[in-house]
Protein backbone atom coordinates (compact mmCIF):
# COMPACT_ATOMS: atom_id res chain seq x y z
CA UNK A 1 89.90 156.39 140.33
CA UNK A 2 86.51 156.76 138.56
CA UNK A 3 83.85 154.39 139.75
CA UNK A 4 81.24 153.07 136.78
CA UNK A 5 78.00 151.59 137.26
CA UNK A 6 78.26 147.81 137.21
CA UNK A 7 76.03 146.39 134.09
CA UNK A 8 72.83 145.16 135.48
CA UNK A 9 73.38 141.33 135.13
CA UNK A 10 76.86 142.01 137.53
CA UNK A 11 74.74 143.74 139.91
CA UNK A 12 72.06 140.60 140.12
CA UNK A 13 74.70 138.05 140.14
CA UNK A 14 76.64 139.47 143.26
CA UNK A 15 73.24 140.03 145.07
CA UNK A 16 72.21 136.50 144.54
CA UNK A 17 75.45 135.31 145.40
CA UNK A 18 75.86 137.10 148.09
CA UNK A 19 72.29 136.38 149.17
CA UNK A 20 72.92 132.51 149.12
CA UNK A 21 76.53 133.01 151.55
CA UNK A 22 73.82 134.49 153.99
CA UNK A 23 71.03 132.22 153.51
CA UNK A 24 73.28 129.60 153.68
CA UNK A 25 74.14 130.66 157.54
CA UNK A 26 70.70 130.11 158.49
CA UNK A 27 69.57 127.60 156.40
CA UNK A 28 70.81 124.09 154.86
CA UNK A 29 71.70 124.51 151.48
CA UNK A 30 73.22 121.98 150.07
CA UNK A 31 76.44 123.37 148.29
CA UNK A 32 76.67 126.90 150.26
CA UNK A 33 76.55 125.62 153.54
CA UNK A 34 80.34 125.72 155.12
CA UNK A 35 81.12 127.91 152.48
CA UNK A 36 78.95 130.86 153.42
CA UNK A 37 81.99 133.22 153.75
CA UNK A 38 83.28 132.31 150.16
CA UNK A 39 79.98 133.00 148.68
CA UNK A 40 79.55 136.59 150.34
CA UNK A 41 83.39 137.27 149.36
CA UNK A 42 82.41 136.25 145.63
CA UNK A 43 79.46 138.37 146.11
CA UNK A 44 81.29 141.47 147.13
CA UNK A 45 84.24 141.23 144.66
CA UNK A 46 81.77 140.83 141.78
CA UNK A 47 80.22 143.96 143.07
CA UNK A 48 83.38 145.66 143.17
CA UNK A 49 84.55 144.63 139.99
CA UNK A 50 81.45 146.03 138.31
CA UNK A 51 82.29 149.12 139.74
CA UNK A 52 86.01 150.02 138.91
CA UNK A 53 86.04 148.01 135.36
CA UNK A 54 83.98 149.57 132.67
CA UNK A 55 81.67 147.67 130.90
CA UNK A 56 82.13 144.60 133.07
């Protein structure tokens, strides 16, 4: 399998998602909070995606 660099606006996206999951174990936010696991999953498989599909 050959890995690809995911396109910068991928990359960004699954950081800030995955940023809000954690935030959202430590602090109130509104939609993320009892969903923080979904949010870091979603973060990750973004990430992932980015990385084995070209140009995604």
């Amino acid at each position: 399998m050959k890995l690809n660099p995911p396109t910068q606006i991928v990359f960004w996206l699954s950081t800030v998602v995955a940023v809000l999951g954690i935030l959202g174990k430590f602090i109130g936010l509104p939609i993320v909070t009892g969903n923080e696991f979904w949010f870091v999953v979603v973060g990750f498989v973004l990430l992932w995606l980015g990385n084995t599909m070209k140009g995604f």
